[in-house]
Protein backbone atom coordinates (compact mmCIF):
# COMPACT_ATOMS: atom_id res chain seq x y z
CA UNK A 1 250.26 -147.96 58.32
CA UNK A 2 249.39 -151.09 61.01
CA UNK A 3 246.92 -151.45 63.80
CA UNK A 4 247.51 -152.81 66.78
CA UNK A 5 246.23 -156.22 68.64
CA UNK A 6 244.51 -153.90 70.69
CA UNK A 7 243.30 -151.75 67.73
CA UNK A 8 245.86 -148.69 67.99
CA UNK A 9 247.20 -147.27 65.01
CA UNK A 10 251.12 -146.97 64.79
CA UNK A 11 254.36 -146.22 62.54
CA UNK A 12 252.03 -143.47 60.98
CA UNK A 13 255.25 -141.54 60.81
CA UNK A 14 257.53 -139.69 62.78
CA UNK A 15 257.18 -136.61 61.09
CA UNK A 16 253.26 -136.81 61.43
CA UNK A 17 253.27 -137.54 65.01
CA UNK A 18 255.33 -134.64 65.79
CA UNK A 19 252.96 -132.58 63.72
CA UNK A 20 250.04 -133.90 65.68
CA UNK A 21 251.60 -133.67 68.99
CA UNK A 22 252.92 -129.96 68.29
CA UNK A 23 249.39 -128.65 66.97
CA UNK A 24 247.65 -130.39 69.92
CA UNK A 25 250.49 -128.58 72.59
CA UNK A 26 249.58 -125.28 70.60
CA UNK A 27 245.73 -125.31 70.52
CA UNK A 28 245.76 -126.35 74.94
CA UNK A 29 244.52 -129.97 74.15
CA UNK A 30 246.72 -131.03 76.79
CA UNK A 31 247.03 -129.65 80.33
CA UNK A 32 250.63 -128.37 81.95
CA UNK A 33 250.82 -131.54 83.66
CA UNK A 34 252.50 -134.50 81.30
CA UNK A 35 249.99 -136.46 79.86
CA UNK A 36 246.88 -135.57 81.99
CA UNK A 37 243.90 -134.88 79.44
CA UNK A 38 242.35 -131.50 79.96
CA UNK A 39 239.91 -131.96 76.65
CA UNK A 40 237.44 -134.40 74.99
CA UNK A 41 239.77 -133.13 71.34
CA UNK A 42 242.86 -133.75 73.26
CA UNK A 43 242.01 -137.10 74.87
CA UNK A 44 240.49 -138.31 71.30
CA UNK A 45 243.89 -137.43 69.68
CA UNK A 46 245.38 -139.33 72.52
CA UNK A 47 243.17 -142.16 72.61
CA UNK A 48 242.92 -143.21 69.07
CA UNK A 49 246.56 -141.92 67.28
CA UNK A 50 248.97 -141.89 70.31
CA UNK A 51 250.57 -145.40 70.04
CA UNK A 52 251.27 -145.76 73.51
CA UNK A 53 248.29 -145.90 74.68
CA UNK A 54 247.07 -149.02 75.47
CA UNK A 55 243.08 -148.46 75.63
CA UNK A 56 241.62 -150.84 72.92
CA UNK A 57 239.52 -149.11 70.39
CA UNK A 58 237.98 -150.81 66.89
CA UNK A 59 239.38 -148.61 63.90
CA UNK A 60 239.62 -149.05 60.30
CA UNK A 61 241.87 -148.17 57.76
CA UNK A 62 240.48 -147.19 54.25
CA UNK A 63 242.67 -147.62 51.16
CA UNK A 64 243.17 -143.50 51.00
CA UNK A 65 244.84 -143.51 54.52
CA UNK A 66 241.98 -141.73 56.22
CA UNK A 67 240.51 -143.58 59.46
CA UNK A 68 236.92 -144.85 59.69
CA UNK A 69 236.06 -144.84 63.58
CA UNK A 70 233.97 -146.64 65.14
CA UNK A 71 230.39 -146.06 66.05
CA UNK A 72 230.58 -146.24 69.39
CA UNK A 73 233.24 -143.82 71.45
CA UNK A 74 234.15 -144.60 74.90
CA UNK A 75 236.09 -141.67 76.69
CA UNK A 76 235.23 -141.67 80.58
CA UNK A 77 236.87 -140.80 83.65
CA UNK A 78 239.43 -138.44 82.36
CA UNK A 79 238.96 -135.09 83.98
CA UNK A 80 237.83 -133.95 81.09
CA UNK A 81 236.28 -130.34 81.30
CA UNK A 82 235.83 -128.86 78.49
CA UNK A 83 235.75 -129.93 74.47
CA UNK A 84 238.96 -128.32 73.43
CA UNK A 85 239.52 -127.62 69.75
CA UNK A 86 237.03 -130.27 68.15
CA UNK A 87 237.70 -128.38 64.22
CA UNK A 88 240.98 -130.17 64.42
CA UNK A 89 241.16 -132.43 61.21
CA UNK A 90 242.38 -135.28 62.93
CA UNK A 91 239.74 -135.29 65.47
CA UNK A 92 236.88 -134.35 62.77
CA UNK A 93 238.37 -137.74 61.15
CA UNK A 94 238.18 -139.61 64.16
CA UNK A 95 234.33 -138.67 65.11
CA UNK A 96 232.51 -137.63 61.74
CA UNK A 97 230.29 -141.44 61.98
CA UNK A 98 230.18 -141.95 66.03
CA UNK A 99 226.65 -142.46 67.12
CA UNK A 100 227.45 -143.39 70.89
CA UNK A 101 228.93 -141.76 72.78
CA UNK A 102 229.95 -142.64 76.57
CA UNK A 103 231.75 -139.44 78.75
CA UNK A 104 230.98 -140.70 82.09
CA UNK A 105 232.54 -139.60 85.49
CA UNK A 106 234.54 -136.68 83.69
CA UNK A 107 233.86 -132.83 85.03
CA UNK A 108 232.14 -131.37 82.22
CA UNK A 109 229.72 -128.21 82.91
CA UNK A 110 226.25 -127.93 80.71
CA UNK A 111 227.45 -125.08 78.21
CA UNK A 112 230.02 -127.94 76.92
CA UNK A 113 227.08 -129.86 75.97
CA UNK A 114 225.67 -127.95 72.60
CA UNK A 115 229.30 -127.68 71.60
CA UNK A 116 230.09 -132.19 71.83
CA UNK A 117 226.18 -132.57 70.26
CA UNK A 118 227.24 -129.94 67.13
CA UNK A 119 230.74 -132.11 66.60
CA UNK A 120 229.16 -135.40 66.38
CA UNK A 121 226.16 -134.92 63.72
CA UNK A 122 225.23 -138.70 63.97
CA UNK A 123 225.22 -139.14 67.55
CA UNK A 124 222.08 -140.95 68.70
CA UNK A 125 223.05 -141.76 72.22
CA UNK A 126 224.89 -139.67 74.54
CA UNK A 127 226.16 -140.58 78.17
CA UNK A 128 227.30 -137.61 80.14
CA UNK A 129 226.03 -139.60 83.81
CA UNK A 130 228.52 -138.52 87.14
CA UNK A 131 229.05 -135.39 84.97
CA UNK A 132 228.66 -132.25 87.41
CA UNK A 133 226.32 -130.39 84.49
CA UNK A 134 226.09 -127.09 86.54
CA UNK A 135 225.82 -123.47 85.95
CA UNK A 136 223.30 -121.18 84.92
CA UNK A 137 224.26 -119.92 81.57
CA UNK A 138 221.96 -121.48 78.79
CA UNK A 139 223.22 -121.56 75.50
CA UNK A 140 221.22 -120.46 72.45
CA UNK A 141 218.10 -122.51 71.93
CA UNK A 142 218.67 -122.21 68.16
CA UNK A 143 220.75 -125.40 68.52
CA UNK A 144 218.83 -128.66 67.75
CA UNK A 145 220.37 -132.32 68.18
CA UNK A 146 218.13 -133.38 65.65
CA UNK A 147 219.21 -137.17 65.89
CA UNK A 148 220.02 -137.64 69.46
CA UNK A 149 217.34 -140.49 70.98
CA UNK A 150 218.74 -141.64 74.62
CA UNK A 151 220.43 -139.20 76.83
CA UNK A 152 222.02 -140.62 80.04
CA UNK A 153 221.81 -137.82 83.37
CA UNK A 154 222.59 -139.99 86.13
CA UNK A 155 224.13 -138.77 89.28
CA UNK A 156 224.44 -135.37 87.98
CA UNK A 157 224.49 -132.04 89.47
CA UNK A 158 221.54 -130.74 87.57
CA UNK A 159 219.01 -128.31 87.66
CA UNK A 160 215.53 -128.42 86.17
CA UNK A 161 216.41 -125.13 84.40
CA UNK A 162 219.12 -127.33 83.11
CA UNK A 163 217.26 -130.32 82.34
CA UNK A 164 214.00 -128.30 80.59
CA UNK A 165 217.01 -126.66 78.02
CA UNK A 166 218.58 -129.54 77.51
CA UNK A 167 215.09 -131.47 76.59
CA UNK A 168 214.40 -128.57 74.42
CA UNK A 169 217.37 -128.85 71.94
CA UNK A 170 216.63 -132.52 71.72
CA UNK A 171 213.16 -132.67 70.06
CA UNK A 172 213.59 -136.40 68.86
CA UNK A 173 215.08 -137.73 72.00
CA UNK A 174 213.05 -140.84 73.36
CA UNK A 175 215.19 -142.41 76.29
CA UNK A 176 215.59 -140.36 78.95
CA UNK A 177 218.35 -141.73 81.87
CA UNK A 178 217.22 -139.57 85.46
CA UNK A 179 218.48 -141.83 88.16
CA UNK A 180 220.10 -140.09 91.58
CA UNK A 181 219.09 -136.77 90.59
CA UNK A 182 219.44 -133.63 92.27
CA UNK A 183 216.77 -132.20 90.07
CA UNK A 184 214.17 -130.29 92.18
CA UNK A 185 210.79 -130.49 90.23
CA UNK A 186 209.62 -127.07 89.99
CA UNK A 187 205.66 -126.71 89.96
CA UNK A 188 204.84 -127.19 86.35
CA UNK A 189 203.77 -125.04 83.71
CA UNK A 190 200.71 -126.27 82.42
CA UNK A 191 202.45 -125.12 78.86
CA UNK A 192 205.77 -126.99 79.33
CA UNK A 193 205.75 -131.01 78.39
CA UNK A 194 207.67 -133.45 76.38
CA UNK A 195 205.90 -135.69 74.53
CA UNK A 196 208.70 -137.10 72.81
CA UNK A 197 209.99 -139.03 75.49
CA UNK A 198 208.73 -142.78 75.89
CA UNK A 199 211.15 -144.53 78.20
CA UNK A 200 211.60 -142.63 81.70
CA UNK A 201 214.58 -144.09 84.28
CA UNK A 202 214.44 -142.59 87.39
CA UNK A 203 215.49 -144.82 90.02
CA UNK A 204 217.57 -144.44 93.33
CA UNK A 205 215.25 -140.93 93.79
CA UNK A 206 212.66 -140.14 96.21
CA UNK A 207 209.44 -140.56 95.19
CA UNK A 208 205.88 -138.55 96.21
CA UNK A 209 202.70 -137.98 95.00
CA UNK A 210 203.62 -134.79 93.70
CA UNK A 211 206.78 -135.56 91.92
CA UNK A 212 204.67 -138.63 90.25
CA UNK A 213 202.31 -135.40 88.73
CA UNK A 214 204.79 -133.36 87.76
CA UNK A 215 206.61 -136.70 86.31
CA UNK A 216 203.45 -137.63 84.62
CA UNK A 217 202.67 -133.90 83.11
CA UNK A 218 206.30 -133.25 81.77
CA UNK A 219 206.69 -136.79 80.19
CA UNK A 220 202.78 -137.46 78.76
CA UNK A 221 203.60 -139.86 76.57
CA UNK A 222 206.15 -142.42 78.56
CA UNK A 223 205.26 -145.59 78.22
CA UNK A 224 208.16 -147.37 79.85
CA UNK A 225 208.80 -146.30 83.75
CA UNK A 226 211.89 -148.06 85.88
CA UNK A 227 212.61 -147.85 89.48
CA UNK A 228 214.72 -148.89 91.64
CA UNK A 229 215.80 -148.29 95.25
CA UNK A 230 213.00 -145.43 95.26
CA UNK A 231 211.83 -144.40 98.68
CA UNK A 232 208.00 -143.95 97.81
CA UNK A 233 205.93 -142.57 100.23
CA UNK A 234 203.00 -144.27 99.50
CA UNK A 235 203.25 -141.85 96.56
CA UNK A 236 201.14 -144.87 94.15
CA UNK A 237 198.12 -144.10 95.57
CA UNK A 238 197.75 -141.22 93.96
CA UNK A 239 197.40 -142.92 90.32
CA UNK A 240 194.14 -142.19 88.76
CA UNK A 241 192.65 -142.60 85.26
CA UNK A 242 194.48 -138.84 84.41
CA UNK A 243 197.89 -140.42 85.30
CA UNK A 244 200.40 -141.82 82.73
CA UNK A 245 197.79 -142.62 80.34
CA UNK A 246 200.12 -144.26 77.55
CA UNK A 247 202.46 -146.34 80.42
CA UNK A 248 202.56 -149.59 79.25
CA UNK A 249 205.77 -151.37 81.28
CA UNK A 250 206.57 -150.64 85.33
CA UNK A 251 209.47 -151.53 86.54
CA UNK A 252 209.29 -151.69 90.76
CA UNK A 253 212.95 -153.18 92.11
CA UNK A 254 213.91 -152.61 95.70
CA UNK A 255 211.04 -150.58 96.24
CA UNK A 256 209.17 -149.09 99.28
CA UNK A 257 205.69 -150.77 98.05
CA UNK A 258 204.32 -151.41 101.78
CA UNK A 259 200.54 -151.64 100.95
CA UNK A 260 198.24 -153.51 98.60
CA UNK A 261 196.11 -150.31 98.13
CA UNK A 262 199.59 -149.24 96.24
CA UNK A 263 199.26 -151.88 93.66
CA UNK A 264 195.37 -151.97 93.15
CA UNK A 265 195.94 -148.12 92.07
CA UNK A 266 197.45 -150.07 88.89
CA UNK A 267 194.68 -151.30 88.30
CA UNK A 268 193.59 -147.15 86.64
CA UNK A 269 196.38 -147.45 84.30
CA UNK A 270 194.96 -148.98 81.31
CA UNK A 271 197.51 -149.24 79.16
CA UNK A 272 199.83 -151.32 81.25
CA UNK A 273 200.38 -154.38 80.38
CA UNK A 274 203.81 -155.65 81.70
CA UNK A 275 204.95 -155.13 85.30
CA UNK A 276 207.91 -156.20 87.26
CA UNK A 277 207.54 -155.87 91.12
CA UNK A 278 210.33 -157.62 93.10
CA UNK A 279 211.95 -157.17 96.46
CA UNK A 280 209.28 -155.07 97.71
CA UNK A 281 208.22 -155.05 101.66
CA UNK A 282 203.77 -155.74 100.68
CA UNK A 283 205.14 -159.49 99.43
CA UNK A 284 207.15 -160.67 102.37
CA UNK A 285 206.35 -163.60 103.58
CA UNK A 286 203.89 -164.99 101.09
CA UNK A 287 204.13 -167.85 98.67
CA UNK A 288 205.99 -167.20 95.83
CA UNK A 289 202.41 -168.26 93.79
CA UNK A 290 200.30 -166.64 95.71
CA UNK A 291 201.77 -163.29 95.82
CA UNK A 292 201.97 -163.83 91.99
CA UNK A 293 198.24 -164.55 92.04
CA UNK A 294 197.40 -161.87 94.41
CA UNK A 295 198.44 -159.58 92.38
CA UNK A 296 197.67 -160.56 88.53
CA UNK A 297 193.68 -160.49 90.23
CA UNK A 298 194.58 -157.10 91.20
CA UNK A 299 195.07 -155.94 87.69
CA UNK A 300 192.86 -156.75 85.10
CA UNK A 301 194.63 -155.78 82.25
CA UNK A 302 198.22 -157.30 82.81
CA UNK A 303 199.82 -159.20 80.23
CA UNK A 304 203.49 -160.44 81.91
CA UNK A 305 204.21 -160.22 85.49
CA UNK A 306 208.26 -160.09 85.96
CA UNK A 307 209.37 -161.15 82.63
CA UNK A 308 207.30 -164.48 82.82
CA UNK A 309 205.24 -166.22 80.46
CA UNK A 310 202.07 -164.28 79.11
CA UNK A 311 199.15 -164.86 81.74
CA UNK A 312 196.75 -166.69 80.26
CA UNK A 313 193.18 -166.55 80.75
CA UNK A 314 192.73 -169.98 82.90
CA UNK A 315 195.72 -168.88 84.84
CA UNK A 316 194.45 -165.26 85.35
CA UNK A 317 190.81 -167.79 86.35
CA UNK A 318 192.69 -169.36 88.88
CA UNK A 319 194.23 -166.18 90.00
CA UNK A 320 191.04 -164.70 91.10
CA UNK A 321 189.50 -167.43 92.57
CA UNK A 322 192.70 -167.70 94.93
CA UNK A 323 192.29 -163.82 95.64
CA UNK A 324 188.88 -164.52 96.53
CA UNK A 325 189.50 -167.05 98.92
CA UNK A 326 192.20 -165.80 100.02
CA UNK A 327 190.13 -162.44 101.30
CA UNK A 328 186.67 -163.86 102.14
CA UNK A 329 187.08 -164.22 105.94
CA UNK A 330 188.72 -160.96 106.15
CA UNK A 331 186.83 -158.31 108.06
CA UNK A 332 188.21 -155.46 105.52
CA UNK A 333 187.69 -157.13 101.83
CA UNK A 334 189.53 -154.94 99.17
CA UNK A 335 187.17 -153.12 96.52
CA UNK A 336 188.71 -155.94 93.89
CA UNK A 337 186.82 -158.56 96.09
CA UNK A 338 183.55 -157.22 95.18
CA UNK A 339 183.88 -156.99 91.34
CA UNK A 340 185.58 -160.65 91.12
CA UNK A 341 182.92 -161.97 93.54
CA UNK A 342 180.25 -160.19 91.24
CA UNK A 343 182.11 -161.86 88.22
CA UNK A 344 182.73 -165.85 89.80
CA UNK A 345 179.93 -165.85 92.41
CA UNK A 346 180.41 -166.86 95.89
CA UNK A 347 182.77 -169.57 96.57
CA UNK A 348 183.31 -172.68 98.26
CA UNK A 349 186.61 -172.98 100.63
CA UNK A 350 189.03 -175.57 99.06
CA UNK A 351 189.52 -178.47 101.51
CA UNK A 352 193.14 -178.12 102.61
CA UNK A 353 194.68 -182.23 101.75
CA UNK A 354 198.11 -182.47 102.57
CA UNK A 355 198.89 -185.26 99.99
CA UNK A 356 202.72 -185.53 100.97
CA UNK A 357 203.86 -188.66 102.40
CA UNK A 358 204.09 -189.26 106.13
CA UNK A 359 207.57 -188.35 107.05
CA UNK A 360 207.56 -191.38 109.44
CA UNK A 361 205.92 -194.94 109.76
CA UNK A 362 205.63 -197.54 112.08
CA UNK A 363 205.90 -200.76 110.16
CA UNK A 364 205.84 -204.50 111.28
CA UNK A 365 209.36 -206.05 111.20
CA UNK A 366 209.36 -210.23 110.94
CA UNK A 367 212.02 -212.37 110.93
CA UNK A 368 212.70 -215.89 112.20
CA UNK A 369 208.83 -216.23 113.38
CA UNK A 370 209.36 -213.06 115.31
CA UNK A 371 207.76 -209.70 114.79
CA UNK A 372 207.77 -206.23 116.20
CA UNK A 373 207.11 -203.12 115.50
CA UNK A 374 209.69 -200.28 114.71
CA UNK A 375 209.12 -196.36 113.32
CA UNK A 376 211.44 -195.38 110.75
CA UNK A 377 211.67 -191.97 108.37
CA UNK A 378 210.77 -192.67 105.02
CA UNK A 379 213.50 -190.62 103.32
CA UNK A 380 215.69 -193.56 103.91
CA UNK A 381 216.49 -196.30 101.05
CA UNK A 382 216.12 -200.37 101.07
CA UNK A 383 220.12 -200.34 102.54
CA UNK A 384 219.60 -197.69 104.58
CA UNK A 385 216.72 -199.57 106.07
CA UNK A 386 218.64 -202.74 106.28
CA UNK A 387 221.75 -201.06 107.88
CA UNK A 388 219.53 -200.19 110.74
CA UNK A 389 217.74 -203.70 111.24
CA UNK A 390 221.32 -205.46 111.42
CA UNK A 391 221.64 -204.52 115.38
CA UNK A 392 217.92 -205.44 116.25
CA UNK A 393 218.12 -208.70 113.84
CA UNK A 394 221.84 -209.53 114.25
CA UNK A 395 222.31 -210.36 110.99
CA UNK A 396 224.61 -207.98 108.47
CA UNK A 397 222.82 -206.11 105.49
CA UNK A 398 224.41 -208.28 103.04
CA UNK A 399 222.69 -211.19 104.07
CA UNK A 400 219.25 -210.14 104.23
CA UNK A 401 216.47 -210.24 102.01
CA UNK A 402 213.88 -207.84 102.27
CA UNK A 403 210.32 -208.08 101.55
CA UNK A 404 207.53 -205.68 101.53
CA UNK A 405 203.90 -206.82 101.78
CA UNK A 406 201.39 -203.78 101.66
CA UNK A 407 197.58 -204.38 104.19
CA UNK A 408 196.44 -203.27 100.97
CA UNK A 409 198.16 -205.66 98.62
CA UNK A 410 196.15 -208.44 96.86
CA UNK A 411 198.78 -210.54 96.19
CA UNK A 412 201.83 -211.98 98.41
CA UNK A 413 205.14 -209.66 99.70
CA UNK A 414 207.38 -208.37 96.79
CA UNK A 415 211.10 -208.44 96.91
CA UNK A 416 212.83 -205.49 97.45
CA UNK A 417 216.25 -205.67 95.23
CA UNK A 418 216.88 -202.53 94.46
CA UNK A 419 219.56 -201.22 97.46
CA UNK A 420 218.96 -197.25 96.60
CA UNK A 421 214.91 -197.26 96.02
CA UNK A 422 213.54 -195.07 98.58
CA UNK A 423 211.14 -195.89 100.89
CA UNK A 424 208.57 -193.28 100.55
CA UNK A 425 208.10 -194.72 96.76
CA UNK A 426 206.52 -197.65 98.34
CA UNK A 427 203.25 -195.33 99.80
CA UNK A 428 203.95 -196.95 102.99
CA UNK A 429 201.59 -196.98 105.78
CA UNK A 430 201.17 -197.67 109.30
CA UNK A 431 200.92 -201.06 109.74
CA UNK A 432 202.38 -202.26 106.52
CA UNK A 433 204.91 -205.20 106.84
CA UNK A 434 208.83 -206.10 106.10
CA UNK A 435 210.03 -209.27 106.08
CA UNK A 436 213.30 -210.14 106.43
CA UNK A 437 214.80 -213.66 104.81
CA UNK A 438 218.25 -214.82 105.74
CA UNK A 439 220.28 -215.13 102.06
């Protein structure tokens, strides 16, 4: 017995690959039309033992013959609808140790669900996203995935019926995947919640202060929350004290954040202490460190802003003082004014010193007991500057040398012989001298 390059496992023998591919024809793993998977047991038997495939996959061989397969199990976008015979040796060989499982974009229904969780004993993370998960029918809530821990539900056809049976046979699951749901959040029952799950995606939905409660009373305990692309509604300020108490990371990308009074409502969560806001209309057009100073004064208890270094408490200082200068000739002073101005007192307004050099000059030029003045840019270098004397002084670049003598300087002009230096270095200033020496 060989593998492949690409991991496949051939010259298993003839007589064995008929076998296979007459007990697979006979059980339905395969639909009427050649080669088009109809089940997860028929595309695993195709996937990992039919040697023309050409999908790579990391198998071993053990010295018995049996095959060890991997731990993670990629099977998506087959059309697959339903499991198939899953009791079939071969397959039971091929899935006994998976623990990940990916069956994206496939058309599987939610009563196939219990049956692929009850075949694969170790699975810890299952990925059943662009999946159309309909129908009504639950299955018996006897079933527990007692090992299952992330469970990805994006872009499916779900219902909340479907979604509160499917949390309930997964008691240990902690990652829960909700992005571009069609899940309509039925008023809660002030008896129903899962406390199990700490990590909540549920981006690309629409957000309002209602589906933030119900979010908030089903998941208790999240303390990781990620959005993106989320039309909001102004639905943050509705965060209070009674809110995601345990929420320790936010995650705002591509967000419809329009207000500050959004962002101060933060400021009730406690427990957060990592956020990541980017892309979001309330920080257009403001300094890149002053928006991040705006809002680490906002909230007191933030530890990392965007994945950056851990704010420290001279730079969370200076992040306060700029918020309160920043608001203290505005009419309408946020509620944060008052309790920083309480904490640093009033403040002075910083003197605003533009300390970049003067773009342009006007310098004395002499040369040949001659002088007059000329304005140049100070971006420019010593050769630049000579290239653009040679008309007024008729003499080429090559032959000149160049002298600068500084109304400050104490001592006499200083040869200028490096070609590239540029002339800002200098600290030029109006009325400062070049003089020009034939070689």
């Amino acid at each position: 017995m060989h593998i492949l390059a690409r991991g496949k496992i051939s010259n298993i023998g003839q007589q064995e690959s008929v076998r296979i591919l007459k007990h697979c024809l006979q059980r339905g793993l395969f639909s009427k039309k050649m080669g088009e998977l109809a089940t997860l047991a028929g595309e695993i038997i195709s996937k990992y033992l039919d040697t023309s495939c050409l999908e790579p996959v990391s198998s071993h061989i053990l010295a018995a013959g049996k095959i060890k397969n991997p731990r993670q199990i990629c099977i998506n976008d087959r059309n697959i609808a339903s499991t198939g015979d899953m009791k079939t040796p071969a397959v039971q060989d091929l899935i006994w140790s998976c623990e990940e499982l990916d069956l994206s974009n496939n058309n599987l229904h939610l009563t196939s669900v219990p049956e692929i969780l009850e075949h694969f004993p170790l699975l810890k993370v299952l990925n059943l996203c662009r999946n159309p998960l309909n129908g009504t029918e639950m299955m018996d809530k006897g079933f527990v995935a007692s090992r299952l821990e992330v469970l990805v539900l994006n872009n499916c056809l779900l219902s909340w019926e479907g979604l509160f049976w499917l949390l309930q046979i997964c008691p240990e699951l902690k990652r829960l995947h909700l992005d571009s749901t069609t899940i309509d959040f039925a008023k809660p029952d002030q008896g129903i919640s899962f406390p199990n799950i700490e990590v909540l995606h549920f981006s690309k939905n629409r957000l309002s202060p209602l589906v933030l409660k119900y979010l908030s009373h089903f998941f208790p305990n999240v303390k990781e929350l990620y959005f993106m692309q989320n039309q909001s509604e102004e639905a943050w300020q509705v965060i209070d004290e009674s809110i995601f108490t345990e929420l320790e990371k936010l995650s705002l990308i591509d967000c419809s954040v329009c207000e500050w009074g959004e962002i101060e409502s933060f400021g009730c969560l406690k427990s957060l202490k990592h956020l990541k806001l980017l892309n979001c209309p309330v920080l257009e057009g403001l300094d890149v460190n002053l928006r991040r100073q705006l809002v680490i004064a906002r909230l007191p208890y933030l530890i990392t802003l965007n994945g950056g270094e851990t704010i420290t408490r001279d730079a969370r200082d200076k992040a306060e003082r700029a918020f309160i200068r920043y608001y203290m000739e505005e009419e309408n002073k946020p509620a944060r004014y008052i309790e920083l101005e309480a904490l640093h007192g009033k403040l002075d307004k910083l003197i605003d010193l533009d300390l970049k050099p003067k773009k342009y000059v006007s310098v004395v030029i002499e040369y040949d007991n001659k002088s007059s003045v000329r304005r140049f840019s100070q971006d420019i270098t010593v050769m630049g500057l000579k290239k653009k004397l040679e008309p007024l002084l008729n003499l080429s670049a090559n032959s000149m040398r160049l002298y600068f003598l500084s109304k400050q300087a104490a001592y006499g002009p200083d040869e200028l012989k490096v070609p590239s230096k540029k002339l800002y270095s200098l600290l030029i200033e109006d009325g400062d001298t070049f003089i020009v020496d034939r070689k």
